[in-house]
N, C-alpha and C. Protein backbone atom coordinates (compact mmCIF):
# COMPACT_ATOMS: atom_id res chain seq x y z
N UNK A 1 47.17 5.50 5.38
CA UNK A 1 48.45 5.38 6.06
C UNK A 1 49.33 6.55 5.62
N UNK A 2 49.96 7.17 6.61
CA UNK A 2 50.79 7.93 6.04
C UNK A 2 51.91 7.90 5.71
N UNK A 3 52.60 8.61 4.23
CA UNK A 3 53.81 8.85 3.41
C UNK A 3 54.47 9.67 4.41
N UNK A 4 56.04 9.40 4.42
CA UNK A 4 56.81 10.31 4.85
C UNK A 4 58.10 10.20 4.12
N UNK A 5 59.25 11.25 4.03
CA UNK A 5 60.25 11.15 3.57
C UNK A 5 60.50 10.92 2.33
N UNK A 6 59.36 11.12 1.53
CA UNK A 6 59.39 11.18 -0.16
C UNK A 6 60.14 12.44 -0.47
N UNK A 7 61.34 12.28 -1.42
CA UNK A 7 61.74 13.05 -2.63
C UNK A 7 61.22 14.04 -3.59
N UNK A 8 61.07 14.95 -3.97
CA UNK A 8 60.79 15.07 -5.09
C UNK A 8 61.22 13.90 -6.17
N UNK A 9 60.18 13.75 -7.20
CA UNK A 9 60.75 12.41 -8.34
C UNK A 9 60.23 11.37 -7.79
N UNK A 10 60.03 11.15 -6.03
CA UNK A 10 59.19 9.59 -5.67
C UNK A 10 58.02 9.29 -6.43
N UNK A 11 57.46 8.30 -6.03
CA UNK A 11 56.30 8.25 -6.45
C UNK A 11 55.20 7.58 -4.74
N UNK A 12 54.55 8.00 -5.06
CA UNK A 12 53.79 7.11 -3.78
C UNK A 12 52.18 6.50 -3.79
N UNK A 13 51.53 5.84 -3.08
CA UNK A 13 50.60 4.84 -3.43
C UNK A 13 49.53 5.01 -2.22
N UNK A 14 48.59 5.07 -2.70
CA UNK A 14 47.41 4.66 -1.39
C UNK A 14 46.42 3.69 -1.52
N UNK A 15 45.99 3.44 -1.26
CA UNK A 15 44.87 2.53 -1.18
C UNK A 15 43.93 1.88 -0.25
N UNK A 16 42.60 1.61 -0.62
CA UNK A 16 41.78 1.43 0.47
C UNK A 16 40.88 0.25 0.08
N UNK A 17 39.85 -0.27 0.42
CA UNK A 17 39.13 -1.21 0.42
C UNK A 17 37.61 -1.06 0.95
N UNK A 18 36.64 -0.85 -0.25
CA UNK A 18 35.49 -0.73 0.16
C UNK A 18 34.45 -1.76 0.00
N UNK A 19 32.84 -1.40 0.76
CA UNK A 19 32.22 -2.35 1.03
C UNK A 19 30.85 -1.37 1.06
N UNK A 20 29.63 -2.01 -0.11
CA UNK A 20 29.53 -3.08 -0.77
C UNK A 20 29.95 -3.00 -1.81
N UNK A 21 30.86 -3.93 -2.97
CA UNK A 21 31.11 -4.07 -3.86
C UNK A 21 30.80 -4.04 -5.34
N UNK A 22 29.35 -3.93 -5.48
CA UNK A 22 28.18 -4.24 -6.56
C UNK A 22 27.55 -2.88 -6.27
N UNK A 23 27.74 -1.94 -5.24
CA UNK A 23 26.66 -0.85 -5.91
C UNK A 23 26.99 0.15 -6.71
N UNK A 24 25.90 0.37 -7.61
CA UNK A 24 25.96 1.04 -8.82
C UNK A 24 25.85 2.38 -8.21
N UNK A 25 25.46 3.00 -7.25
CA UNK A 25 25.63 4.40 -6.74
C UNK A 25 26.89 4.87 -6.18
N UNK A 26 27.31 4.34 -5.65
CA UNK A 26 28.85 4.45 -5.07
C UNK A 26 29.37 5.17 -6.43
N UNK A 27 30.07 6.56 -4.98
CA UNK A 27 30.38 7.34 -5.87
C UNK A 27 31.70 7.55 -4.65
N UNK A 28 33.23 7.72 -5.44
CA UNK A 28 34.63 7.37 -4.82
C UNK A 28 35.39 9.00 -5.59
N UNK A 29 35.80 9.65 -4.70
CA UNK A 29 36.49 11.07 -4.78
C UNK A 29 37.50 11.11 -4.11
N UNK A 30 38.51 11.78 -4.14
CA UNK A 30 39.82 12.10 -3.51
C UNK A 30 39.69 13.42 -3.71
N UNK A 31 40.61 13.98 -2.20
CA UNK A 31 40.74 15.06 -1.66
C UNK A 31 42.04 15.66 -1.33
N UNK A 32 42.89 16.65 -1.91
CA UNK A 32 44.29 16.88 -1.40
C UNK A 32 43.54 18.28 -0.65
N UNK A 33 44.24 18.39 0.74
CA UNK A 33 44.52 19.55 1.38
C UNK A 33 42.64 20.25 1.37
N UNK A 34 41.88 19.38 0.98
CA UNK A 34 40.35 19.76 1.32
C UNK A 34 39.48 19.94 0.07
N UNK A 35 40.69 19.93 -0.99
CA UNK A 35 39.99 20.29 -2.65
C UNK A 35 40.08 19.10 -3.32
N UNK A 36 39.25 18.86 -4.48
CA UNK A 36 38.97 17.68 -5.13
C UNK A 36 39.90 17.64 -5.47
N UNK A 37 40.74 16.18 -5.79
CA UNK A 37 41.21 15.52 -6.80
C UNK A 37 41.21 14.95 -8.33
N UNK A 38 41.95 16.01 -9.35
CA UNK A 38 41.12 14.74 -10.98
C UNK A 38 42.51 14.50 -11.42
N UNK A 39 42.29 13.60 -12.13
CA UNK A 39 42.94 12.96 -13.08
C UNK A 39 44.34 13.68 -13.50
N UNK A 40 45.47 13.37 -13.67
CA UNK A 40 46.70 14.25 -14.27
C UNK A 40 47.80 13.41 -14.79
N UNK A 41 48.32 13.93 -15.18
CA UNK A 41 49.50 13.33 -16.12
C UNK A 41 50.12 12.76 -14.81
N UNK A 42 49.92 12.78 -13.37
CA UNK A 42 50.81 12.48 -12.50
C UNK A 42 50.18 11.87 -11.45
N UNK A 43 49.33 11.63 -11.22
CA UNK A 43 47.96 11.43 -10.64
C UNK A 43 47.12 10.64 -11.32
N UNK A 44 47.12 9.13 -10.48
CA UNK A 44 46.00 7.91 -11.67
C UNK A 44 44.86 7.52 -10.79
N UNK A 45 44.03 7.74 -10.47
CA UNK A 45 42.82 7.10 -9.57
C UNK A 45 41.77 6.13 -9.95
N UNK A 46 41.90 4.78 -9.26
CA UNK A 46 41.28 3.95 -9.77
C UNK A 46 40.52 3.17 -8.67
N UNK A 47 38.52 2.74 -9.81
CA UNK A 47 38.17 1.93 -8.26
C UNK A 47 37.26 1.05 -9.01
N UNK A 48 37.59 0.00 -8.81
CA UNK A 48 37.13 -1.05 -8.95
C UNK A 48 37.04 -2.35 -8.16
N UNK A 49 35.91 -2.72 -8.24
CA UNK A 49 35.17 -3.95 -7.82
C UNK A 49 35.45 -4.03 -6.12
N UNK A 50 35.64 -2.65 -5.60
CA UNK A 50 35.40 -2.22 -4.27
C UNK A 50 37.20 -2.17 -3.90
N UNK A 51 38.25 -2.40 -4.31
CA UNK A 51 39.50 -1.65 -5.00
C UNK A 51 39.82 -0.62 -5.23
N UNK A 52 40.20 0.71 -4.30
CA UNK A 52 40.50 1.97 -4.87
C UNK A 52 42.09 2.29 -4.25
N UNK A 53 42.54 2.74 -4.93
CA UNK A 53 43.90 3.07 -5.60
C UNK A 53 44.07 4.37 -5.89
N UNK A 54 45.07 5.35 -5.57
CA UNK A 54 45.54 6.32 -6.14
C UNK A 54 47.18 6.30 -6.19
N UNK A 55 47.56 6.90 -7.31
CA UNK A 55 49.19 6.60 -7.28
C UNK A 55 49.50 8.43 -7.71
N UNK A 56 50.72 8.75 -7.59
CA UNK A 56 51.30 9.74 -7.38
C UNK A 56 52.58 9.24 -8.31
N UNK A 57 53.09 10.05 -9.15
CA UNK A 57 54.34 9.58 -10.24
C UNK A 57 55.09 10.67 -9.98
N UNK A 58 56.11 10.93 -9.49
CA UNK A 58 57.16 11.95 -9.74
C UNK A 58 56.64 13.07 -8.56
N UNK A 59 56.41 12.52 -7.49
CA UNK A 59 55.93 13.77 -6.42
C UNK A 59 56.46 15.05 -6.54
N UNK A 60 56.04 16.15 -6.24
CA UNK A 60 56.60 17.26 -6.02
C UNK A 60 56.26 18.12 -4.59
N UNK A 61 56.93 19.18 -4.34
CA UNK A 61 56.43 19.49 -2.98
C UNK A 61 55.56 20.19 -2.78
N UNK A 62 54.80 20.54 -3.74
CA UNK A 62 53.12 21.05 -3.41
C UNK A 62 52.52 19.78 -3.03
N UNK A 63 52.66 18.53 -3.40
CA UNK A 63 51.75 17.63 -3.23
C UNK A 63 51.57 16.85 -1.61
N UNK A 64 52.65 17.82 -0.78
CA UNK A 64 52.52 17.44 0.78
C UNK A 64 50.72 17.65 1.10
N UNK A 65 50.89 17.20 2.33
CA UNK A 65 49.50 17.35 2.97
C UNK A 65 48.38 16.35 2.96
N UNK A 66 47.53 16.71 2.79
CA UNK A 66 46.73 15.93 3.72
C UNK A 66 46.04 15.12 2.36
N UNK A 67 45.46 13.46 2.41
CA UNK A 67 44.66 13.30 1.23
C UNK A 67 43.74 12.02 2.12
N UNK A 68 42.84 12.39 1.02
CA UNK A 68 41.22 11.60 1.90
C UNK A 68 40.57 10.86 1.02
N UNK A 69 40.11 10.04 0.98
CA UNK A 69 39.66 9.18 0.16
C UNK A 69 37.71 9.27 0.59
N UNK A 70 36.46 9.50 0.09
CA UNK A 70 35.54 9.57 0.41
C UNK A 70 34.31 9.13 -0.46
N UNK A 71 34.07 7.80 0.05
CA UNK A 71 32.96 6.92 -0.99
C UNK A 71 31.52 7.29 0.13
N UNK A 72 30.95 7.59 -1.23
CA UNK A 72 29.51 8.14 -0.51
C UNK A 72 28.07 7.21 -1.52
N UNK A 73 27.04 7.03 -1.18
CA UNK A 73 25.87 6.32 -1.80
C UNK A 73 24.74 7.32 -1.44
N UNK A 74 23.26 6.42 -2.12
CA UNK A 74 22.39 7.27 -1.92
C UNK A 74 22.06 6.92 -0.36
């Protein structure tokens, strides 16, 4: 869904819901603007039990654009 009208200092939230829940291959990545996503002091990504979540703390305005969420298996 898309964010609009965030601040610098907002924070903002995504989340999705995957299926199947139990596989051990499932592998869950985020994408800003086409490049991977990791981990940051500002930036929390979480996925569990088919539950994935990314949060954004204190946006800034590089962090416009586009973000993708992409669970892949064997």
């Amino acid at each position: 869904q898309s964010i609009t009208g965030l601040k610098d200092g907002d924070s903002a939230h995504f989340e999705c819901t995957l299926v199947p829940v139990n596989d051990q291959n499932l592998k869950v990545e985020w994408f800003h603007n086409g490049q991977p996503l990791h981990h940051k002091n500002r930036m929390k990504m979480v996925s569990d039990f088919g539950f994935v979540v990314m949060d954004i703390a204190y946006v800034q305005s590089h962090d416009s654009g586009e973000y993708v969420c992409k669970a892949s298996n064997e």
